[in-house]
Protein backbone atom coordinates (compact mmCIF):
# COMPACT_ATOMS: atom_id res chain seq x y z
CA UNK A 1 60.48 70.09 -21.42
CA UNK A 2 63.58 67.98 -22.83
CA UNK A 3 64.37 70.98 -25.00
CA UNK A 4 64.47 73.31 -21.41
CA UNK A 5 66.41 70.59 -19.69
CA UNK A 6 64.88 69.05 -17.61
CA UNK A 7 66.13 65.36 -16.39
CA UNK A 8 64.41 62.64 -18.27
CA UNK A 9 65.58 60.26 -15.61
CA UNK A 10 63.94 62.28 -12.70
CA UNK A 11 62.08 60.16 -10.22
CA UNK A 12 58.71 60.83 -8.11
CA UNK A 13 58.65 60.17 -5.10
CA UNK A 14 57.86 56.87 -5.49
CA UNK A 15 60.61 56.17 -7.47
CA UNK A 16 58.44 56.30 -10.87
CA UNK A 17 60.44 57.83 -13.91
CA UNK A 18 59.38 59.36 -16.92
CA UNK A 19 59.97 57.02 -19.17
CA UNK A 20 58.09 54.11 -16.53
CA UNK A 21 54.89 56.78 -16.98
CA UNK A 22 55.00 56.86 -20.81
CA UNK A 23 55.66 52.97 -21.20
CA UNK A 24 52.98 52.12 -18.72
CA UNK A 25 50.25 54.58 -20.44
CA UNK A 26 51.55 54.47 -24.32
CA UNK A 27 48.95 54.10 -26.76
CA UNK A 28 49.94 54.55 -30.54
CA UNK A 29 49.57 58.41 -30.05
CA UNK A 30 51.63 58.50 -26.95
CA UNK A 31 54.66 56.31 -28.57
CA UNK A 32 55.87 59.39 -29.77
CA UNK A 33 56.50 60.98 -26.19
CA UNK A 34 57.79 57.33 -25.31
CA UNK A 35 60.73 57.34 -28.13
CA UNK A 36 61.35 61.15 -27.85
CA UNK A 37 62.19 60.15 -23.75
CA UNK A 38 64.68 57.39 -25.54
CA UNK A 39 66.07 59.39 -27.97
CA UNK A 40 66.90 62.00 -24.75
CA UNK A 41 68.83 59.05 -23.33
CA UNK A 42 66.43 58.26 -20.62
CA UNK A 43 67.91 55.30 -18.75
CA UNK A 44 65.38 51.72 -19.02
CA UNK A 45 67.49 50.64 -16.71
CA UNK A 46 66.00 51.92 -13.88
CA UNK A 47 63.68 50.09 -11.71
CA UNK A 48 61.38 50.77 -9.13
CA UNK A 49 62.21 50.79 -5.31
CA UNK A 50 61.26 47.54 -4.09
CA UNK A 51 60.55 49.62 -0.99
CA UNK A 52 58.24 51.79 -2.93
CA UNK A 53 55.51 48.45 -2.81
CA UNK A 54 55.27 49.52 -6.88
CA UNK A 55 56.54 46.53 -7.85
CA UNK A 56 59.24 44.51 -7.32
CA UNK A 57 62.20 46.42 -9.04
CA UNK A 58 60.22 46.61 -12.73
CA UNK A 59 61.73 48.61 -15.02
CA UNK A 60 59.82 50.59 -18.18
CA UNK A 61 59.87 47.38 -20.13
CA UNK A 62 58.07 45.21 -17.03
CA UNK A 63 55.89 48.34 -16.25
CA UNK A 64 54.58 48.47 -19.80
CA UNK A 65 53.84 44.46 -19.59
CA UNK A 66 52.24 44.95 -16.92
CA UNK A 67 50.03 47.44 -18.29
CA UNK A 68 49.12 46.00 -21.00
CA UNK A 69 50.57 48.52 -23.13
CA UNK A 70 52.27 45.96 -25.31
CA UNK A 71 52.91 48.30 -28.35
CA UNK A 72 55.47 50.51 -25.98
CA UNK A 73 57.18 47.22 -24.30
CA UNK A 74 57.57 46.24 -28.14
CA UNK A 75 59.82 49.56 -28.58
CA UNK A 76 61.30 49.35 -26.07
CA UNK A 77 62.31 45.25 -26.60
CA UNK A 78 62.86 45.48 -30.16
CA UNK A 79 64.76 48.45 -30.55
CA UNK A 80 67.34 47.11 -27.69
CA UNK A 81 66.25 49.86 -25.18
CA UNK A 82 65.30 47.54 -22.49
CA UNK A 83 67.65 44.73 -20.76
CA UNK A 84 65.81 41.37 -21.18
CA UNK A 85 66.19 38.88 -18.20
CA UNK A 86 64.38 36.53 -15.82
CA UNK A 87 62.31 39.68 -14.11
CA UNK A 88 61.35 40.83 -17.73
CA UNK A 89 60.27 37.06 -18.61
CA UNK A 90 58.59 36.50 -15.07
CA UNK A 91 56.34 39.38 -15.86
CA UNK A 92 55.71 38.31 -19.83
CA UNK A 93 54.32 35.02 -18.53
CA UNK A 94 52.05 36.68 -16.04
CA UNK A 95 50.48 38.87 -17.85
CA UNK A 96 47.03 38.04 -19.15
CA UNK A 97 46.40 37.49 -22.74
CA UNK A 98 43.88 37.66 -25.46
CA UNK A 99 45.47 36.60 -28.78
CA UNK A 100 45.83 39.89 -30.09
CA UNK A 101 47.95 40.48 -33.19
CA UNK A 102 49.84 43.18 -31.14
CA UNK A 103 50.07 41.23 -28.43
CA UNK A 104 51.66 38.56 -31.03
CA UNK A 105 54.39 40.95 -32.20
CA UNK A 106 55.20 42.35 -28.67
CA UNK A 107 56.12 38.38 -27.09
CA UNK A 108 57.60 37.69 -30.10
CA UNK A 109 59.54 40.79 -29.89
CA UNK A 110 60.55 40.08 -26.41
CA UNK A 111 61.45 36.25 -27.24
CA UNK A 112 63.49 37.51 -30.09
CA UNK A 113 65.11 39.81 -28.38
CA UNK A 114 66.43 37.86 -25.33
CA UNK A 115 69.78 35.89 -24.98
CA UNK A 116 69.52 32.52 -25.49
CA UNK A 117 71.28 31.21 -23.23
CA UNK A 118 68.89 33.47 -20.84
CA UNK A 119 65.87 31.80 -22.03
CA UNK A 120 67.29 28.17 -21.97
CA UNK A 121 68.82 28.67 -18.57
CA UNK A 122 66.23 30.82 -16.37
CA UNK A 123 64.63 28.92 -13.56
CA UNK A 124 61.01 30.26 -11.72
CA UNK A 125 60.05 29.23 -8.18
CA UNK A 126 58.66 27.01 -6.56
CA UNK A 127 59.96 23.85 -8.30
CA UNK A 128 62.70 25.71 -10.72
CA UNK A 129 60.72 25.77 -13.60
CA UNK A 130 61.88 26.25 -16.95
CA UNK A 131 60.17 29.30 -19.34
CA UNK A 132 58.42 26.58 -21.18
CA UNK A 133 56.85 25.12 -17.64
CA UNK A 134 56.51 29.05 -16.58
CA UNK A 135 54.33 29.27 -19.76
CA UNK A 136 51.92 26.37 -19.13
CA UNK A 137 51.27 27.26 -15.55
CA UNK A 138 49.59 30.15 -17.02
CA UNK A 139 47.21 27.94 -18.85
CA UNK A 140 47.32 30.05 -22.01
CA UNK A 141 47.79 28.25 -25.18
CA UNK A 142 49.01 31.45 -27.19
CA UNK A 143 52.18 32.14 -25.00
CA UNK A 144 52.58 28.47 -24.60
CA UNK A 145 53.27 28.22 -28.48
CA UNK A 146 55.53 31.41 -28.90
CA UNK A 147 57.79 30.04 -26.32
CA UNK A 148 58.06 26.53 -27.93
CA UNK A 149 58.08 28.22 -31.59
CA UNK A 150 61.51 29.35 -30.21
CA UNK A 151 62.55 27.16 -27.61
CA UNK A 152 61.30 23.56 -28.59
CA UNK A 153 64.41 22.18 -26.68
CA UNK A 154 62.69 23.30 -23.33
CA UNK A 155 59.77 20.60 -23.87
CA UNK A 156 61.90 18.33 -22.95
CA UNK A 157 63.75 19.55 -20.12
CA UNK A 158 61.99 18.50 -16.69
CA UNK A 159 61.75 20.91 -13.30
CA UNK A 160 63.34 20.16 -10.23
CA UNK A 161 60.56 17.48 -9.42
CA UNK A 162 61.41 15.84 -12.45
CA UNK A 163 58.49 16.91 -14.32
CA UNK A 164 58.56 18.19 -18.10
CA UNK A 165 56.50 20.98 -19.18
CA UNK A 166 53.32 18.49 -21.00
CA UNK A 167 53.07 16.58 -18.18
CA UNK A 168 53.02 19.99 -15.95
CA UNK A 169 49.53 20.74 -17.36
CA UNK A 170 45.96 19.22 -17.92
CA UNK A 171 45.07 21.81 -20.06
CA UNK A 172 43.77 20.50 -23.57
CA UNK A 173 45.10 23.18 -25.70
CA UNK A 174 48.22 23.61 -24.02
CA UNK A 175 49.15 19.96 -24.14
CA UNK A 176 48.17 19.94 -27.88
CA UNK A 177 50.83 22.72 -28.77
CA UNK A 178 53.62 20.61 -26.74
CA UNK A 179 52.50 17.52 -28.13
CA UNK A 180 52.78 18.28 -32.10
């Protein structure tokens, strides 16, 4: 269909484009549809209508999180496709993980990928939390030590209650990973 034309950054009605569709469903057979979209310029840029009630302005890269499709959000982070910011590292931290190795290389891509100075100075509701304290609300040790492994200086920095990521949590195996 890209050969005939037709608009790779086309939206349904509900705002969905084809490149949101591919990053949400990629599995390793489907990455090549996902890069061939990229390759044909299709915009990750785009987000969702908030109006749509799909999702609170995700783009692909948020979409695929969200999905679970972690091998397509890792295109799309490490090859600089997708804009990494608070909404993209909101929806990291929320997502549910198991440990997986390509689970591993998609945060890691992600964390590599964004700005520093984004991931020091990004603050999450209700009590301005940092990434680190973002982390440990999830209570998963896993994303708890990526995000120290590359911002230890956050473990440190207390929330807008005054309150530092350890003391945030009485989670065993999170407080072991801040406390080493």
């Amino acid at each position: 269909l890209i050969s005939l034309g037709a608009d790779v950054n086309a939206r349904s009605s509900d705002s969905v484009t084809p490149l949101m569709l591919a990053a949400g469903k990629a599995s390793s057979s489907r990455l090549p549809v996902l890069r061939a979209l990229l390759a044909a310029h299709a915009d990750p840029t785009l987000a969702l209508a908030r109006a749509s009630g799909n999702g609170n302005g995700m783009r692909a890269l948020e979409v695929a999180l969200k999905a679970r499709a972690f091998l397509a959000a890792a295109v799309l982070a490490s090859e600089g496709h997708a804009p990494i910011d608070s909404l993209t590292l909101d929806t990291l931290v929320r997502t549910q993980y198991m440990g997986t190795a390509d689970e591993r290389a998609t945060i890691s891509a992600i964390l590599d990928a964004v700005a520093r100075p984004v991931a020091l100075s990004v603050r999450f509701p209700p009590h301005a939390n940092t990434l680190l304290h973002h982390a440990v609300t999830q209570h998963s040790a896993f994303l708890v030590q990526l995000v120290y492994e590359r911002f230890p200086s956050l473990a440190t920095v207390p929330n807008a209650v005054n309150v530092t990521p350890a003391a945030y949590t009485t989670d065993v195996a999170v407080r072991l990973v801040l406390e080493t």
